[in-house]
Protein backbone atom coordinates (compact mmCIF):
# COMPACT_ATOMS: atom_id res chain seq x y z
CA UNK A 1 120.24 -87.26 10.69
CA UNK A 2 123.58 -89.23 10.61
CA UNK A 3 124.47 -90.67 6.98
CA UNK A 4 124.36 -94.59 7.17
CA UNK A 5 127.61 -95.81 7.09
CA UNK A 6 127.13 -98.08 4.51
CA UNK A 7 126.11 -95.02 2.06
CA UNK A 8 129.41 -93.62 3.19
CA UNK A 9 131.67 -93.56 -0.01
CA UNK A 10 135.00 -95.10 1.00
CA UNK A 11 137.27 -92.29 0.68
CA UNK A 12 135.07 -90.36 2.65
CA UNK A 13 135.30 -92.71 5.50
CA UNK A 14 139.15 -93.14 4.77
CA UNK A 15 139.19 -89.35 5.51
CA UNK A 16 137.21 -89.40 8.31
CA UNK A 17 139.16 -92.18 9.86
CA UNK A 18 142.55 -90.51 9.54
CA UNK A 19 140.87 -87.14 10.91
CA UNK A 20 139.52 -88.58 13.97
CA UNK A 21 142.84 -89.67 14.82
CA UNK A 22 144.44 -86.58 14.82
CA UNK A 23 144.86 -83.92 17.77
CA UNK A 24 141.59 -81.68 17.53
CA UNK A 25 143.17 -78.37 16.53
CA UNK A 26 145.17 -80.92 13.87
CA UNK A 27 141.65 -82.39 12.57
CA UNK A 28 140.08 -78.83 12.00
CA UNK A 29 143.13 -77.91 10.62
CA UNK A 30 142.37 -80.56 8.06
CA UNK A 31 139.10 -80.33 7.53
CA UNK A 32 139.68 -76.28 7.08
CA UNK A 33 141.66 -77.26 4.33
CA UNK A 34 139.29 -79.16 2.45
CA UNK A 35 136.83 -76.67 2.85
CA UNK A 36 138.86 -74.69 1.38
CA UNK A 37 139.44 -76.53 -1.43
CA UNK A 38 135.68 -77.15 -1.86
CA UNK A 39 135.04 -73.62 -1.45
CA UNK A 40 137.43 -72.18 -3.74
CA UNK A 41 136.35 -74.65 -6.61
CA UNK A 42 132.68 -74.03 -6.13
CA UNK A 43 134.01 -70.26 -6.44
CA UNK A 44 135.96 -70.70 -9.47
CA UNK A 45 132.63 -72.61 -10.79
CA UNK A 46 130.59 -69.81 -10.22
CA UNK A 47 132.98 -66.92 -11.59
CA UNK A 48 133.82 -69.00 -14.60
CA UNK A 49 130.15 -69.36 -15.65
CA UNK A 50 129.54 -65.48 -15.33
CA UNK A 51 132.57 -64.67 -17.05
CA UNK A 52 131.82 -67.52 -19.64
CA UNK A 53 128.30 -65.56 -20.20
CA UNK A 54 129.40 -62.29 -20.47
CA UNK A 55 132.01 -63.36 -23.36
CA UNK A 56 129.10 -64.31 -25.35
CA UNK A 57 128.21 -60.71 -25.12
CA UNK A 58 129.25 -58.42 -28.55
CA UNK A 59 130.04 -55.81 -25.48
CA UNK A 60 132.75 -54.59 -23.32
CA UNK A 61 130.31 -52.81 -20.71
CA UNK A 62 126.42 -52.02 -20.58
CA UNK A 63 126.97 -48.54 -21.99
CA UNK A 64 127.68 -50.23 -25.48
CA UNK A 65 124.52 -52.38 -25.56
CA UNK A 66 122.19 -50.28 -27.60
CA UNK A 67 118.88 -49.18 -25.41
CA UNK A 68 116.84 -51.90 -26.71
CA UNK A 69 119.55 -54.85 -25.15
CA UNK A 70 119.52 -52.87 -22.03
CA UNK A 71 116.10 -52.98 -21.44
CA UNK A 72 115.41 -56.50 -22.68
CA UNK A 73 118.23 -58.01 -21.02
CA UNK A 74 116.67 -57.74 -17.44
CA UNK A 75 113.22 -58.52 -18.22
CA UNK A 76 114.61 -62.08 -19.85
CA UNK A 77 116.68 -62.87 -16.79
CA UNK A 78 113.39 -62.15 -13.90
CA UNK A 79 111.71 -63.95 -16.64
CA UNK A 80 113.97 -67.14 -15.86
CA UNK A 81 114.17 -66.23 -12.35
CA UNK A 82 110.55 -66.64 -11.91
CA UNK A 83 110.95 -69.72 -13.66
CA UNK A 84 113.53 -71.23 -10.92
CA UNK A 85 112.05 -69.60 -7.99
CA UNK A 86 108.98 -71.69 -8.82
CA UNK A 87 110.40 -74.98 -8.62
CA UNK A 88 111.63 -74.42 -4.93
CA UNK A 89 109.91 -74.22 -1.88
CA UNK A 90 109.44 -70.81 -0.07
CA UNK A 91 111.97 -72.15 2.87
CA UNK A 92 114.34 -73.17 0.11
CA UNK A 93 114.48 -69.65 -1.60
CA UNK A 94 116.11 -68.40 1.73
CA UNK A 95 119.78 -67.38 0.95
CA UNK A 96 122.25 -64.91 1.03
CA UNK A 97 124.72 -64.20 4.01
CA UNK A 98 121.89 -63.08 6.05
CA UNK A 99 120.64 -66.76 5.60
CA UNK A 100 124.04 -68.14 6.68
CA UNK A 101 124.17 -66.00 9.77
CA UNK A 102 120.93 -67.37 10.52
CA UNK A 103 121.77 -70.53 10.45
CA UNK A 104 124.87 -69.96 12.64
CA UNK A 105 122.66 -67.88 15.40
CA UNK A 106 120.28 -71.22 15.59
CA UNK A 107 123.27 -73.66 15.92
CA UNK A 108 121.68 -75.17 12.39
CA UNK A 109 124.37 -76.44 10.63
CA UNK A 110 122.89 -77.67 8.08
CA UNK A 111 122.67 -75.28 4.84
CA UNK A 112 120.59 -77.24 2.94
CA UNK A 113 121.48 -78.10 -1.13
CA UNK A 114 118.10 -77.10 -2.49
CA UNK A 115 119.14 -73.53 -0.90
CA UNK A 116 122.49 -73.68 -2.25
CA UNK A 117 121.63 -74.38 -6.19
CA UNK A 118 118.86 -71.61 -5.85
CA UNK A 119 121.84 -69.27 -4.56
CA UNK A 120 124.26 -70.09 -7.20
CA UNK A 121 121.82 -70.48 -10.18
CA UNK A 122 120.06 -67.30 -9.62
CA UNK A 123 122.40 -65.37 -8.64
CA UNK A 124 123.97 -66.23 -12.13
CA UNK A 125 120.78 -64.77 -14.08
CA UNK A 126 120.90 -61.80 -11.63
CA UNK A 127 124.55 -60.99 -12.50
CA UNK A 128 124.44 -62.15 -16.49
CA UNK A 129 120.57 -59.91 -16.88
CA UNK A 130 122.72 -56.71 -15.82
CA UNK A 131 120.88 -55.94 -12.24
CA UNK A 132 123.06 -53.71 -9.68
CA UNK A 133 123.88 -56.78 -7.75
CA UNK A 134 126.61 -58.27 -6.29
CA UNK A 135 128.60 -61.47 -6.35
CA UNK A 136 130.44 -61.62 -3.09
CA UNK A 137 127.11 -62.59 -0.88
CA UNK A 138 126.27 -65.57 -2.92
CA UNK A 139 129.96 -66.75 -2.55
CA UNK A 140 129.80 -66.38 0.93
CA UNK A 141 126.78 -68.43 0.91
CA UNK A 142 128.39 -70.88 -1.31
CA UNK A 143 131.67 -71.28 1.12
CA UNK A 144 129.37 -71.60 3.90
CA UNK A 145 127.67 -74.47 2.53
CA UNK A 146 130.80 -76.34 1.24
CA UNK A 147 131.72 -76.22 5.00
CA UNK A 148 128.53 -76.89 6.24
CA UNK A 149 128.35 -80.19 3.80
CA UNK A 150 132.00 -81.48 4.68
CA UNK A 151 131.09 -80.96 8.04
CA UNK A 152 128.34 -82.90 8.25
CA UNK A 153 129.63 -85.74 6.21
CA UNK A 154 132.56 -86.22 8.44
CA UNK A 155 130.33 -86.09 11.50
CA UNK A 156 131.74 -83.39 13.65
CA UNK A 157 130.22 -81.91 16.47
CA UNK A 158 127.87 -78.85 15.55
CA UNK A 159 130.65 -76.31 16.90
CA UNK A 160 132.95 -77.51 14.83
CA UNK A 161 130.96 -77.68 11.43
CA UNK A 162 130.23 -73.91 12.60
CA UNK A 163 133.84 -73.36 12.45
CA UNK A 164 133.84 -74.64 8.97
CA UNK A 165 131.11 -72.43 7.72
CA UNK A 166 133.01 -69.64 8.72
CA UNK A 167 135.69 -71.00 7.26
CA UNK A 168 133.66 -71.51 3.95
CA UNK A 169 133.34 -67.37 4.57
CA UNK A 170 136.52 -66.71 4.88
CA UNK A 171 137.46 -68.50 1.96
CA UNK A 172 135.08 -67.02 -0.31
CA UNK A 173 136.12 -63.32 0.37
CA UNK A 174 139.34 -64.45 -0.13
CA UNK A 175 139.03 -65.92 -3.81
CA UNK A 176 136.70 -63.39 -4.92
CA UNK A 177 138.68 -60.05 -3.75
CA UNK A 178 142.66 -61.99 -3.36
CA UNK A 179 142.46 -60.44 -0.03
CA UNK A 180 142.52 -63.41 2.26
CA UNK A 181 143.47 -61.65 5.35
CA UNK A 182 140.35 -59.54 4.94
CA UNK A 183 138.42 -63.13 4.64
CA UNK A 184 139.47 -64.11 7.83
CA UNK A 185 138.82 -61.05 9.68
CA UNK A 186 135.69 -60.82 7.85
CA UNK A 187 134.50 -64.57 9.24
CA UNK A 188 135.30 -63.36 12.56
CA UNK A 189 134.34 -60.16 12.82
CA UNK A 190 130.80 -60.51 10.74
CA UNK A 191 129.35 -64.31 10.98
CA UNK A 192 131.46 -66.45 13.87
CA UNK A 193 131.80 -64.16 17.62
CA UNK A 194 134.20 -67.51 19.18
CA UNK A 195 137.90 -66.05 18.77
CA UNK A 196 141.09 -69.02 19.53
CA UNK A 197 143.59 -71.04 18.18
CA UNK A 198 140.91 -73.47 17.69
CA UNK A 199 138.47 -71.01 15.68
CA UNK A 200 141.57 -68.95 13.95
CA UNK A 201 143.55 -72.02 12.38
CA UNK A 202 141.18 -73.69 10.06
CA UNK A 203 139.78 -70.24 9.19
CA UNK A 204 142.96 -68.79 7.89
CA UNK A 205 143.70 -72.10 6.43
CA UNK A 206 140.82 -71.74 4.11
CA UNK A 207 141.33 -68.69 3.06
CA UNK A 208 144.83 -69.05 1.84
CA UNK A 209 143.92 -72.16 -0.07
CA UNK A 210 140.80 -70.67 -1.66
CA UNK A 211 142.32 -67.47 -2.74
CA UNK A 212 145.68 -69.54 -4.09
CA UNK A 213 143.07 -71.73 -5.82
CA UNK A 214 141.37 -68.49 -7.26
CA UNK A 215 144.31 -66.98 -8.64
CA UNK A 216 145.29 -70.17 -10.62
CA UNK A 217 142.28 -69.37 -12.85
CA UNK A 218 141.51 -66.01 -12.52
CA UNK A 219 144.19 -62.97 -12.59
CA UNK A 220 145.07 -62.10 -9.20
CA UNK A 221 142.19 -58.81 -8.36
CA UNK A 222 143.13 -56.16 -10.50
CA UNK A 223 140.04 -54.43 -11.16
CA UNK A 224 140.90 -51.36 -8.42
CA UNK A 225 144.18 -50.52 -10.31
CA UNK A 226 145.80 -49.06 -7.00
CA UNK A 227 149.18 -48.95 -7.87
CA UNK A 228 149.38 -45.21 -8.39
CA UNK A 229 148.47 -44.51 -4.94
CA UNK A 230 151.20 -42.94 -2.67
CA UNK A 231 151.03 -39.47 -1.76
CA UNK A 232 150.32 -39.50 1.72
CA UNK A 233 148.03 -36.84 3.12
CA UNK A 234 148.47 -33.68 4.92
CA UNK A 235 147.16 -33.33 8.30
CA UNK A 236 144.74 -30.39 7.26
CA UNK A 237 142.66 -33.29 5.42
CA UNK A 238 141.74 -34.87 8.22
CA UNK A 239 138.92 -32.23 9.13
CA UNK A 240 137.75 -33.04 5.15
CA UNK A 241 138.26 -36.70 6.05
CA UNK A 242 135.96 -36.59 8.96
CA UNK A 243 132.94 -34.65 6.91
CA UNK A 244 133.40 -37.66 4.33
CA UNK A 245 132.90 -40.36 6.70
CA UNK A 246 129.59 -38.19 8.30
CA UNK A 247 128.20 -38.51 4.84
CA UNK A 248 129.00 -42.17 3.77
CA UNK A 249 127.87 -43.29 7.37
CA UNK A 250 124.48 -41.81 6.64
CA UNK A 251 124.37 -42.72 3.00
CA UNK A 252 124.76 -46.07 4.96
CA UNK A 253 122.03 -45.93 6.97
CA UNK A 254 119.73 -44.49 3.98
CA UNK A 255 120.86 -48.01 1.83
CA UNK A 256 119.55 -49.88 4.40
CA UNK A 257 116.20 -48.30 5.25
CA UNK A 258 115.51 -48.39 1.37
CA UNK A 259 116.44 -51.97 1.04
CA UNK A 260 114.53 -52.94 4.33
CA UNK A 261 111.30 -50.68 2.49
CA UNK A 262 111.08 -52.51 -0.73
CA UNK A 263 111.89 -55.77 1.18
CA UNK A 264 108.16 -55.11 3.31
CA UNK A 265 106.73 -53.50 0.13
CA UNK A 266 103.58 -55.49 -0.47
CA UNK A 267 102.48 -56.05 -3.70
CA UNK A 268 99.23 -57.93 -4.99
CA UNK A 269 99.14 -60.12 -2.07
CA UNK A 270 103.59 -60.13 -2.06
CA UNK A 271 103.52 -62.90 -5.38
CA UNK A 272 107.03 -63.41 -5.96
CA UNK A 273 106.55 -63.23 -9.48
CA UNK A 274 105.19 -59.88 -9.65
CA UNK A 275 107.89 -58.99 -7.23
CA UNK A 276 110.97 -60.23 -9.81
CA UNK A 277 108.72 -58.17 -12.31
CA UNK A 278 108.84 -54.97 -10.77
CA UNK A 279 112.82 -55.24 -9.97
CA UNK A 280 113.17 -55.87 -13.52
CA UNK A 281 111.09 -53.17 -14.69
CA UNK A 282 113.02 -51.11 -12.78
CA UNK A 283 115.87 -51.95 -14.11
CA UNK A 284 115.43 -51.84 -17.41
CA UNK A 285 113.95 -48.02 -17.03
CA UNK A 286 117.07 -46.99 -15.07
CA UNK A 287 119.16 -48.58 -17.25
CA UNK A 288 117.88 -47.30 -20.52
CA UNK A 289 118.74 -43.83 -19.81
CA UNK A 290 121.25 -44.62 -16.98
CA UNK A 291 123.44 -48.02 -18.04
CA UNK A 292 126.32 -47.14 -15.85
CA UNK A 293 124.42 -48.22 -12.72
CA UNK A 294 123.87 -51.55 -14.32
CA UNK A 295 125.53 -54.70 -13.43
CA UNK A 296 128.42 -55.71 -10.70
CA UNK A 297 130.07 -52.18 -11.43
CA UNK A 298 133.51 -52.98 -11.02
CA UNK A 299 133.86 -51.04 -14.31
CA UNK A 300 132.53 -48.02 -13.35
CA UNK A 301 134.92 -48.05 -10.38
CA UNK A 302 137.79 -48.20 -12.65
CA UNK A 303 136.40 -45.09 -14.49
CA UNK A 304 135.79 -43.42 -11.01
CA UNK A 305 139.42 -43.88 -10.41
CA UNK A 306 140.67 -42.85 -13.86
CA UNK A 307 138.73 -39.43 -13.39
CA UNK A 308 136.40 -40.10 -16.69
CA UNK A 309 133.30 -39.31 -14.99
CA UNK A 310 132.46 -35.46 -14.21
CA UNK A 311 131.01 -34.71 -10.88
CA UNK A 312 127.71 -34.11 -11.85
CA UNK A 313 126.94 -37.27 -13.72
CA UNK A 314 129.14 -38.58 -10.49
CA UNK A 315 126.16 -37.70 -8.11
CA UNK A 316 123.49 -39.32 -10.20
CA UNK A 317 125.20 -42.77 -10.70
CA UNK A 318 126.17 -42.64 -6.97
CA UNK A 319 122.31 -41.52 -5.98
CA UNK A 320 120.52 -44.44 -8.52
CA UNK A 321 122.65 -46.73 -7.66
CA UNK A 322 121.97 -46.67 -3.74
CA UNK A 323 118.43 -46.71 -5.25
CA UNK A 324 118.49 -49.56 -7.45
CA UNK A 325 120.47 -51.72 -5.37
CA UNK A 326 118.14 -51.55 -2.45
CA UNK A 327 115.05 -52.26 -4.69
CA UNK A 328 115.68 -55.22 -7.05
CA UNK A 329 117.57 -56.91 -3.41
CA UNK A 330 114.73 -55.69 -0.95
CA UNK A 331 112.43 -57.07 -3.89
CA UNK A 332 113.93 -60.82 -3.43
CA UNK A 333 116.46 -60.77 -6.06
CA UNK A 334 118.81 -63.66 -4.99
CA UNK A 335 122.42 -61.61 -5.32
CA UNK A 336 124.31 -59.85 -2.77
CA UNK A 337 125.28 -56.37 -2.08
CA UNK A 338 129.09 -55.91 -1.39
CA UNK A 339 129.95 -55.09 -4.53
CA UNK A 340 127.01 -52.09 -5.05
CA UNK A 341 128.08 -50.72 -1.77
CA UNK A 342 131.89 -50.25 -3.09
CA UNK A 343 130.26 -48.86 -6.38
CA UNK A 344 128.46 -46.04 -3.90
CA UNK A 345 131.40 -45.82 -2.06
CA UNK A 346 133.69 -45.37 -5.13
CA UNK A 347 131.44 -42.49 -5.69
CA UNK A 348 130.99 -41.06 -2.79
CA UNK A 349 135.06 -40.59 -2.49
CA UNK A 350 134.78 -38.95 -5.85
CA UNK A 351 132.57 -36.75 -5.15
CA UNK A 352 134.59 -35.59 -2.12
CA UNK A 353 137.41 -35.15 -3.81
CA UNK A 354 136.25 -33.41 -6.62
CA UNK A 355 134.39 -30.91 -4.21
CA UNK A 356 137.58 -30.53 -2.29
CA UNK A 357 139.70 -29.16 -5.09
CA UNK A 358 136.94 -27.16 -6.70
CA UNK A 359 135.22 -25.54 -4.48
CA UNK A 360 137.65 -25.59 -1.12
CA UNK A 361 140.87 -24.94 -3.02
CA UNK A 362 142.25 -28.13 -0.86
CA UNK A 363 145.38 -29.57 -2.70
CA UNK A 364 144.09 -32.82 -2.05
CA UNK A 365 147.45 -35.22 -2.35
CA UNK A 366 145.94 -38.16 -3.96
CA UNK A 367 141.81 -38.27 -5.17
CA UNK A 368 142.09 -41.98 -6.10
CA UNK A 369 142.85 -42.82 -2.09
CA UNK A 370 139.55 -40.71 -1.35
CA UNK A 371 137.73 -42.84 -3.35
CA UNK A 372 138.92 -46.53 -2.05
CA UNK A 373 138.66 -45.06 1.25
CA UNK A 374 135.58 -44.14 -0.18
CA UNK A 375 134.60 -48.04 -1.15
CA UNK A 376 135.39 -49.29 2.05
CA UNK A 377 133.81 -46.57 4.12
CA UNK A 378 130.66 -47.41 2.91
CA UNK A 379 131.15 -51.20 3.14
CA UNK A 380 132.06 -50.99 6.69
CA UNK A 381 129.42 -48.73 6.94
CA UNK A 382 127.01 -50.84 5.49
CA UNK A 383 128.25 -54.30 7.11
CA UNK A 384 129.51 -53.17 10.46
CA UNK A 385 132.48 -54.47 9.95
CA UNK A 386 135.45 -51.75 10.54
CA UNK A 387 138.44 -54.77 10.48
CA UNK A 388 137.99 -56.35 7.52
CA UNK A 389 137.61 -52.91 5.73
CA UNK A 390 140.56 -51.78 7.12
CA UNK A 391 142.53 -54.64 5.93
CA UNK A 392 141.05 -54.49 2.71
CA UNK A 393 142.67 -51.27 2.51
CA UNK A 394 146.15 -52.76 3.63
CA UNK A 395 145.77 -55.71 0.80
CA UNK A 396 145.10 -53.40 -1.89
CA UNK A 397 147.26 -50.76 -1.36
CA UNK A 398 150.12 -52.57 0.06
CA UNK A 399 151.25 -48.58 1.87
CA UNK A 400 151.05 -48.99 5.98
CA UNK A 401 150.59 -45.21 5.74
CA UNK A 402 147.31 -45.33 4.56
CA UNK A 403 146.14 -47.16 7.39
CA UNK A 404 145.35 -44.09 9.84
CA UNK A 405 143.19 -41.84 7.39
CA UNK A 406 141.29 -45.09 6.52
CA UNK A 407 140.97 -46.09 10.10
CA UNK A 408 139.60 -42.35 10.36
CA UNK A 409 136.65 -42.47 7.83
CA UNK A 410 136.01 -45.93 8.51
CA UNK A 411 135.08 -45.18 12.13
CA UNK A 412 133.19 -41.89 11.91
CA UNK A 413 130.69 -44.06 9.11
CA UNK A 414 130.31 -47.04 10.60
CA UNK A 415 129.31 -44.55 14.09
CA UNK A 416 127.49 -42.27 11.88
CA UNK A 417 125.79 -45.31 10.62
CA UNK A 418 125.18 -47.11 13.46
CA UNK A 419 123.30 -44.44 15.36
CA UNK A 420 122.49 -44.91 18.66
CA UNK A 421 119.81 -47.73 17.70
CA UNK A 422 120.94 -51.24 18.77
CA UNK A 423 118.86 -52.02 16.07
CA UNK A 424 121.06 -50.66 13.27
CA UNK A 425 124.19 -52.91 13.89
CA UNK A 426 124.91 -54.58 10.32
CA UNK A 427 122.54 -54.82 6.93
CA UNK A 428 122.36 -58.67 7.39
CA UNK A 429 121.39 -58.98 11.19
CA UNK A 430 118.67 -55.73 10.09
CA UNK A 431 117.02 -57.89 7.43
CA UNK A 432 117.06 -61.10 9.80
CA UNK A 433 115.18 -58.95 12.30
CA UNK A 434 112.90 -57.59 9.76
CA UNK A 435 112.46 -60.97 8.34
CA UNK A 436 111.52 -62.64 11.94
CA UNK A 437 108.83 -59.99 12.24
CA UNK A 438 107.17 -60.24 8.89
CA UNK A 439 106.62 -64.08 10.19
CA UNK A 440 105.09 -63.16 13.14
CA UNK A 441 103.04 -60.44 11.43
CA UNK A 442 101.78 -63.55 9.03
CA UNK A 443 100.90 -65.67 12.76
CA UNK A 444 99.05 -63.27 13.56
């Protein structure tokens, strides 16, 4: 329903006024911008919390919190979770980027607020209680919303507040890797299928002024230190390049059917709170014995690429964290999965490398490029979305020359993964799917 104009606040209509006076390419140009701006502050909200949180902690990572923490600390958070689940509606505990693309297939603009502070707020006690989550998907589901809500209180027309939700996307990859190229082609590629001038603009837009709005608070993204990277490699890798894609794409495609198991897991009737118990049971086990596959992961990444972690103790983190990932998510868990999937990925390209050199005698020219091509292999893989990977691999490394071995891997997964099932396109359209037909499993 339109807002009354008299509820209108007066700037708003000032802005709206001066907007609808513009050219049309000139008003989403605007209004791109201010979702950006909305976007990137919600982001910096949401990053500044976690971080805020985690500087209460009397620990640099999870393998420094004695045994005891490390299985508490998860318990407490599903604890709380439960608690906030419980005071929303079922239909209001719908999020994630799966949720957003949704929204965009229906032509529902409207990404409702109760859905929104669920996203942000649990995916806060997800990150803080040390579950192998992620915190890209909630930002994307954040950005889409700021669009979605400037949209609709400037009254566009439904394509257009579409165009600002991928926007929203666009700028949240951007702030949260400082890759906004990769957020654009990620909003294209992944959620919005309408390519122009008129789509591009206020998408690009966006992302620059998110990511420029993310770096004034946060350090521009460091955490995958790839500045040593620039041996290029020798054409007899490729063959070795080609076996590593094989195995991330079906890696892929084993993430996926485990997250889309636990997700129809029924238990005791499918409560939600015994649900949240059994993700943070699991957890806490895993973690005990295991802490390196707890939390966002970043830091384990950064060991991955410093060579601290031997190749056996490589296989298991890689192996329980595909695990854990796809249970406490498929189990509800209200966090995302990009970041676990570069974790797996990191590992993966590890592994190769390591293999390579030992038991191959290949003079591999560089193992830290296996493992980001590793990272965003398996994100491709995982997403379906070959572009944005790609480019992800241009913004970090900042070396053209790395662009045809990545382009390399990131094809053979993302085929490997695919299959020859329409069915297995990306993890979010796969859990939409699934999601439809639980419903029509309860009709019946």
């Amino acid at each position: 329903m339109p807002v009354p104009e008299d509820r209108v606040p007066n700037m708003l209509k000032r802005t709206r006024r001066t907007i609808e006076g513009l050219e049309p390419l000139f008003q989403l140009a605007i209004a791109g911008a201010l979702t950006g701006v909305l976007a990137g502050m919600s982001i910096v909200l949401f990053r500044w919390i976690i971080a805020q949180v985690h500087s209460l902690y009397s620990f640099q990572s999870y393998i420094e919190m004695s045994i005891e923490l490390r299985v508490l600390l998860p318990m407490i958070s599903v604890l709380l979770l439960i608690l906030l689940a419980y005071r929303f509606m079922p239909w209001e505990r719908e999020v994630g980027v799966a949720h957003v693309i949704r929204r965009l297939i229906d032509r529902n603009t409207n990404l409702p607020w109760q859905n929104t502070v669920y996203q942000f707020i649990g995916a806060i006690l997800c990150i803080v209680g040390g579950h192998s989550v992620g915190r890209e998907g909630p930002c994307i589901h954040i950005g889409a919303a700021s669009g979605s809500a400037l949209g609709e209180s400037l009254k566009l027309e439904t394509e257009n507040i579409n165009i600002l939700m991928a926007a929203g996307v666009a700028a949240a990859i951007g702030a949260a890797f400082d890759t906004p190229l990769a957020g654009v082609i990620f909003a294209l590629e992944v959620v919005i299928s309408v390519h122009s001038i008129r789509t591009i603009t206020p998408i690009i837009i966006a992302s620059v002024i998110a990511t420029l709005i993310s770096q004034q608070f946060f350090d521009p993204f460091s955490t995958f230190n790839t500045e040593h990277i620039e041996a290029p490699l020798s054409s007899h890798e490729f063959l070795f390049l080609i076996v590593m894609g094989i195995s991330i794409g079906l890696l892929a495609r084993l993430f996926i059917k485990s997250l889309l198991f636990f997700n129809n897991l029924v238990i005791f009737n499918n409560e939600l709170w015994l649900r949240f118990l059994l993700a943070g049971f699991i957890t806490a086990l895993i973690g005990a014995f295991l802490p390196e596959v707890m939390g966002i992961g970043y830091n384990i990444i950064e060991a991955i690429l410093a060579g601290d972690i031997a190749l056996h103790l490589l296989i298991v983190i890689t192996v329980c964290k595909l695990f854990l990932t796809a249970c406490v998510l498929g189990l509800g868990l209200p966090a995302g999965l990009i970041a676990p999937t570069l974790v797996i990925g990191a590992g993966i390209g590890g592994i190769m490398s390591v293999i390579g050199m030992q038991f191959f005698n290949m003079p591999l020219a560089n193992t830290s490029l296996y493992i980001l091509l590793g990272m965003t292999a398996m994100m491709s893989a995982t997403l379906q979305a070959p572009l944005a990977a790609l480019i992800c691999v241009l913004e970090l490394t900042g070396h053209t020359h790395f662009v045809l071995p990545a382009m390399l891997v990131i094809i053979v997964s993302n085929l490997v993964a695919k299959g020859h099932l329409t069915e297995n396109a990306s993890v979010y359209v796969q859990i939409i799917h699934n999601n439809l037909r639980k419903k029509e499993q309860l009709k019946t």
